[in-house]
C-alpha atoms as a PDB file:
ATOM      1  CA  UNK A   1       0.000   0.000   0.000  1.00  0.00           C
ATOM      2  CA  UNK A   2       0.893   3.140  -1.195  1.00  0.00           C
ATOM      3  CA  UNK A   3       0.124   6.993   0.021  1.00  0.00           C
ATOM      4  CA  UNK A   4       1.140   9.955  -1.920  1.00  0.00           C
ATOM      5  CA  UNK A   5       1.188  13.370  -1.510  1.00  0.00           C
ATOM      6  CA  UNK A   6       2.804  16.605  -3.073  1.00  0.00           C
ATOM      7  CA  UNK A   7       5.696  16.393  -0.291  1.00  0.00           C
ATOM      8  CA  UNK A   8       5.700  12.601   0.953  1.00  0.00           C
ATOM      9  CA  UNK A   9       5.165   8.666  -0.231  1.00  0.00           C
ATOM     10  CA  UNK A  10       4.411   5.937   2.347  1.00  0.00           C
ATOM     11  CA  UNK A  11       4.612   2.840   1.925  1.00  0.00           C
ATOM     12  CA  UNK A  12       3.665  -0.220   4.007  1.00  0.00           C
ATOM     13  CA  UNK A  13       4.863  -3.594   3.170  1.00  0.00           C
ATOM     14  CA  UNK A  14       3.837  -5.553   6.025  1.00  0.00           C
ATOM     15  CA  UNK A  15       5.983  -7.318   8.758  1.00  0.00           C
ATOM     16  CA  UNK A  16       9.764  -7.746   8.200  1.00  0.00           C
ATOM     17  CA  UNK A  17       9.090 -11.555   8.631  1.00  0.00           C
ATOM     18  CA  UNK A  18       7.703 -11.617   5.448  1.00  0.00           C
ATOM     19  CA  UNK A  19      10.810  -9.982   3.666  1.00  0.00           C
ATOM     20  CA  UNK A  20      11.786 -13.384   2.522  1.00  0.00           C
ATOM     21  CA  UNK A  21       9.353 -13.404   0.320  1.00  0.00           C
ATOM     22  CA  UNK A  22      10.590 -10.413  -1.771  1.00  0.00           C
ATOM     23  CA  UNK A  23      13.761 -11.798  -4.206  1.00  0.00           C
ATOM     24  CA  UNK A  24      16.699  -9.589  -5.954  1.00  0.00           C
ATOM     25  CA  UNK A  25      18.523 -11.147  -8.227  1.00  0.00           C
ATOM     26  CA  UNK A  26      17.966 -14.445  -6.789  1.00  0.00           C
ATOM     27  CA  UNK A  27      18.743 -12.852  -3.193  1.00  0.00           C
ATOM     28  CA  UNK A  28      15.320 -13.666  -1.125  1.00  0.00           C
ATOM     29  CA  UNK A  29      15.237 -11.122   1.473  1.00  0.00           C
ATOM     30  CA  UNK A  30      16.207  -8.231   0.288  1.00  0.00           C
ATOM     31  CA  UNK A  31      13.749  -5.221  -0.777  1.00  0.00           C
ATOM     32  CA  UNK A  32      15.090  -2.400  -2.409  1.00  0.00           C
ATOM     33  CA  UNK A  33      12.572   0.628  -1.577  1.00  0.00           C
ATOM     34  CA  UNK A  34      13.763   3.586  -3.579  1.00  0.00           C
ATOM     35  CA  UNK A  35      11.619   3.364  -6.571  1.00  0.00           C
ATOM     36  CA  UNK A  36       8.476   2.778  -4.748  1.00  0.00           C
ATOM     37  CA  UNK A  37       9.358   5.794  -2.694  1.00  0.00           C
ATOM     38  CA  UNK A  38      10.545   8.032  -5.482  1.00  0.00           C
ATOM     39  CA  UNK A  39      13.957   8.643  -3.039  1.00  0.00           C
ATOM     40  CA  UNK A  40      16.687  10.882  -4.975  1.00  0.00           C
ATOM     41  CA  UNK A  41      19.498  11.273  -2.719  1.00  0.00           C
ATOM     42  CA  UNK A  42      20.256   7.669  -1.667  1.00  0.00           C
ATOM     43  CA  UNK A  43      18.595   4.241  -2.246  1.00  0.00           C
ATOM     44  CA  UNK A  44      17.801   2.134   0.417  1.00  0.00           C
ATOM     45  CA  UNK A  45      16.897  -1.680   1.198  1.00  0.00           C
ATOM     46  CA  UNK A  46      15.143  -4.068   4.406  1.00  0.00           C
ATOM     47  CA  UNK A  47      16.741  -6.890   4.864  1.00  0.00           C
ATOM     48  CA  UNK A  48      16.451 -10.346   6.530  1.00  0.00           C
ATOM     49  CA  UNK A  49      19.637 -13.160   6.248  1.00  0.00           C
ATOM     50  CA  UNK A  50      18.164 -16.361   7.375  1.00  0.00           C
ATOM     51  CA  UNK A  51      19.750 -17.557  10.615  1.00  0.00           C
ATOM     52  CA  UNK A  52      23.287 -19.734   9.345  1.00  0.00           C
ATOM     53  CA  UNK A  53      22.890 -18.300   6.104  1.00  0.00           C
ATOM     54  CA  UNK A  54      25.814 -15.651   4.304  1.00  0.00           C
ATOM     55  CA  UNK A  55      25.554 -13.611   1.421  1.00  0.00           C
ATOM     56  CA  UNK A  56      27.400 -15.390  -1.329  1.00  0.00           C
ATOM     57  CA  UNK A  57      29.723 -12.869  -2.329  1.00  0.00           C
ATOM     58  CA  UNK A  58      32.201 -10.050  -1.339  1.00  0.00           C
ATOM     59  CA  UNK A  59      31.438  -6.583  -3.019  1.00  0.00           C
ATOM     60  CA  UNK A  60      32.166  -3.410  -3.284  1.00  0.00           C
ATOM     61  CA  UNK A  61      30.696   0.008  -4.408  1.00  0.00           C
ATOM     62  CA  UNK A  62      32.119   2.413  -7.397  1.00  0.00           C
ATOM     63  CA  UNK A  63      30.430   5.781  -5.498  1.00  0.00           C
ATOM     64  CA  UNK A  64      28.244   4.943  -2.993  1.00  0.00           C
ATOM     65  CA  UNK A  65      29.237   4.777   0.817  1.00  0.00           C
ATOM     66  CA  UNK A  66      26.629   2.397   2.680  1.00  0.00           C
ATOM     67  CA  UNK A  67      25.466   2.382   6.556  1.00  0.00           C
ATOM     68  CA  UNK A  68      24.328  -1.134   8.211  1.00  0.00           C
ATOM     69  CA  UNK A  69      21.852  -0.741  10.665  1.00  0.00           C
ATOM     70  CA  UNK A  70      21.448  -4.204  12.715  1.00  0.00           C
ATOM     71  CA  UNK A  71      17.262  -4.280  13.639  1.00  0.00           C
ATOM     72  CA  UNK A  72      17.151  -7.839  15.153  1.00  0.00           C
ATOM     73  CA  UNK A  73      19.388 -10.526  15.404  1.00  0.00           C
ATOM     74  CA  UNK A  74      23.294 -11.069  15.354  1.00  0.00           C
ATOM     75  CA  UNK A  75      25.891 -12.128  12.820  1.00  0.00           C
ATOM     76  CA  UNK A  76      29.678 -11.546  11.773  1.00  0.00           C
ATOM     77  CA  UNK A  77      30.813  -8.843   9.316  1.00  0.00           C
ATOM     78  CA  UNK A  78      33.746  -8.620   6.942  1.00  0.00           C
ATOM     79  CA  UNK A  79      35.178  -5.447   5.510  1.00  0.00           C
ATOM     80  CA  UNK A  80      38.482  -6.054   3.446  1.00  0.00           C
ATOM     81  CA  UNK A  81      39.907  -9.234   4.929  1.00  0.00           C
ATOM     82  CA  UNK A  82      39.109  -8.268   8.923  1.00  0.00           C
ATOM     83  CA  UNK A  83      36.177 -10.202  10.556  1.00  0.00           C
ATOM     84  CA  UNK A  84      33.904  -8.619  13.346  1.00  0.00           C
ATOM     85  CA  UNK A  85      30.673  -9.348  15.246  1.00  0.00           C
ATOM     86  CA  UNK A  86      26.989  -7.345  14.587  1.00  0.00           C
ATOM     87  CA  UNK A  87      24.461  -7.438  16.509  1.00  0.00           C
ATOM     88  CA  UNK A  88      20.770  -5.849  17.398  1.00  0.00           C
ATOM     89  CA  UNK A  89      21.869  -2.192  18.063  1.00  0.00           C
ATOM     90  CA  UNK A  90      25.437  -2.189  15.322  1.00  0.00           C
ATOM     91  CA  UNK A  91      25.954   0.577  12.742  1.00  0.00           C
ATOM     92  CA  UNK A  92      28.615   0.166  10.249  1.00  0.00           C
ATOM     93  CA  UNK A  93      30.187   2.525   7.464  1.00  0.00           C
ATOM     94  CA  UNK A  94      31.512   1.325   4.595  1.00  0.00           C
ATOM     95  CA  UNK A  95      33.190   3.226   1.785  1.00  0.00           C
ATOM     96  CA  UNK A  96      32.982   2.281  -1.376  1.00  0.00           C
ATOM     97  CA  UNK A  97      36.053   0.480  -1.858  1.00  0.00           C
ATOM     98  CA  UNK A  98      35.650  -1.453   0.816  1.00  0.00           C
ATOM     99  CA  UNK A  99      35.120  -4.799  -0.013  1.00  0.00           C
ATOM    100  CA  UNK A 100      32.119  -6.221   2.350  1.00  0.00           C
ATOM    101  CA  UNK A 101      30.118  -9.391   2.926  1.00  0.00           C
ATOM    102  CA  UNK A 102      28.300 -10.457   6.028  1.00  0.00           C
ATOM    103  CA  UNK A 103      26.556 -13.910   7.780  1.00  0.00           C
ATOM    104  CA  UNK A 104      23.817 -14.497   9.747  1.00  0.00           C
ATOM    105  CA  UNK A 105      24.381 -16.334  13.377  1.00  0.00           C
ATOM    106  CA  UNK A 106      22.282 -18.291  15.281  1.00  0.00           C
ATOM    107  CA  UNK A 107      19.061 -16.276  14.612  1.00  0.00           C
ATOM    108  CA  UNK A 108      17.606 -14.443  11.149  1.00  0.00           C
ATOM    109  CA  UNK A 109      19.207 -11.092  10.692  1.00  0.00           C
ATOM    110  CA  UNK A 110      17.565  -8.102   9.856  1.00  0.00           C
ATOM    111  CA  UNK A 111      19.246  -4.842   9.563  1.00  0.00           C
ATOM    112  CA  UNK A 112      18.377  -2.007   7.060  1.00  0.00           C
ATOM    113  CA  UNK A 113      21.214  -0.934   4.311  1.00  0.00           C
ATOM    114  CA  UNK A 114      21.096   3.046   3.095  1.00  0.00           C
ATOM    115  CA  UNK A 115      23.301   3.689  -0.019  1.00  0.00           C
ATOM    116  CA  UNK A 116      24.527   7.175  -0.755  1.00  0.00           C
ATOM    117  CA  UNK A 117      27.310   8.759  -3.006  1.00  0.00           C
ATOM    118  CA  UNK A 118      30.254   9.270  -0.706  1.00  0.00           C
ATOM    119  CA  UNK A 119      30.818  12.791   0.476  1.00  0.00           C
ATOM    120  CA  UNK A 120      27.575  14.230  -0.704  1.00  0.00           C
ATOM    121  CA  UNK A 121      26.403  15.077   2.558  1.00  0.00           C
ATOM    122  CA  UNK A 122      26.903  19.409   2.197  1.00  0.00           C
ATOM    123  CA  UNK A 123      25.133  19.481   5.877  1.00  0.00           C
ATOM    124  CA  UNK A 124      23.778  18.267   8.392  1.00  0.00           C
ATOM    125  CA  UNK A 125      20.485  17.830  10.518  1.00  0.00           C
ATOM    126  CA  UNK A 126      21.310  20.933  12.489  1.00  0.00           C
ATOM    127  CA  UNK A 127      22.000  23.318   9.655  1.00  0.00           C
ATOM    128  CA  UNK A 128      19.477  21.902   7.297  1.00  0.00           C
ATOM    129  CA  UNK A 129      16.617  21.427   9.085  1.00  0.00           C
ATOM    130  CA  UNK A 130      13.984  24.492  10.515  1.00  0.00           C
ATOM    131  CA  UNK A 131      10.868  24.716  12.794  1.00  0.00           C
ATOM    132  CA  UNK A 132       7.831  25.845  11.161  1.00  0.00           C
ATOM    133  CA  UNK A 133       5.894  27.460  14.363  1.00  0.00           C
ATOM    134  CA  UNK A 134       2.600  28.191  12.739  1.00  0.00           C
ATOM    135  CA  UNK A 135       1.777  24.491  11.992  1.00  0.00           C
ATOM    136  CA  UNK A 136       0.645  21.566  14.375  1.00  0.00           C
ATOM    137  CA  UNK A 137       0.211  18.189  14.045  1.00  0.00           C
ATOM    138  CA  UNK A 138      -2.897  16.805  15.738  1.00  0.00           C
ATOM    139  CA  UNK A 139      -1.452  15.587  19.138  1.00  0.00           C
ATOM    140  CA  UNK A 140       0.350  18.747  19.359  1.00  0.00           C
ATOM    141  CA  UNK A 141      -0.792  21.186  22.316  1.00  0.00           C
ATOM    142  CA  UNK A 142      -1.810  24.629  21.181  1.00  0.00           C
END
């Protein structure tokens, strides 16, 4: 399900259990979600690695940068030839070059994996974002 708007898209696509049902490339549990969300600064993807289970290959990026964020679950990562351990809670950066693969432990892993070209970023939260005073959302006091 889809909702659009002149300033947002929302999407639901139901609970991350089911993520093994969506397929990339003969990957099952992976979802890429930047075309159904129209994003244009970065792409973005849910994931779930069954429990035991690796991703079959080591890759790396030509521009993009990519942050790991571990939802449920635990695992091992690799990032050019050094091993270390994820879990519910880990974020990990990895540049482009860096040549990456991870594995799933005892229990599915789900973690969410945001692409974006490497030193876009021209600022931050704080200097980008601003308060608009004159409009309130419904469960906000007047």
């Amino acid at each position: 399900m889809t909702e659009q708007a002149k300033n947002f898209t929302a999407a639901h696509i139901g609970p991350l259990e089911g993520l093994l049902n969506h397929d990339f490339r003969g990957l099952k549990g992976k979802y890429f979600i930047g075309g159904e969300l129209g994003l244009t600064g970065c792409e973005a993807s849910l994931n779930r690695l069954p429990a035991g289970k690796a991703m079959p290959f080591v890759h790396a990026h030509k521009k993009n940068e990519e942050l790991y964020i571990v939802l449920r679950g635990s695992g091992t990562f690799f990032v050019d030839g050094d091993e270390f351990p994820i879990r519910e809670g880990s974020l990990v950066r990895v540049a482009p070059q860096g040549e990456r693969s991870w594995k799933a432990g005892d229990e599915d892993l789900y973690f969410i994996c945001i692409q974006a070209k490497e030193n876009s970023l021209s600022q931050a939260t704080l200097e980008d974002g601003f308060r608009i005073p004159t409009t309130k959302a419904s469960w906000m006091a007047e």
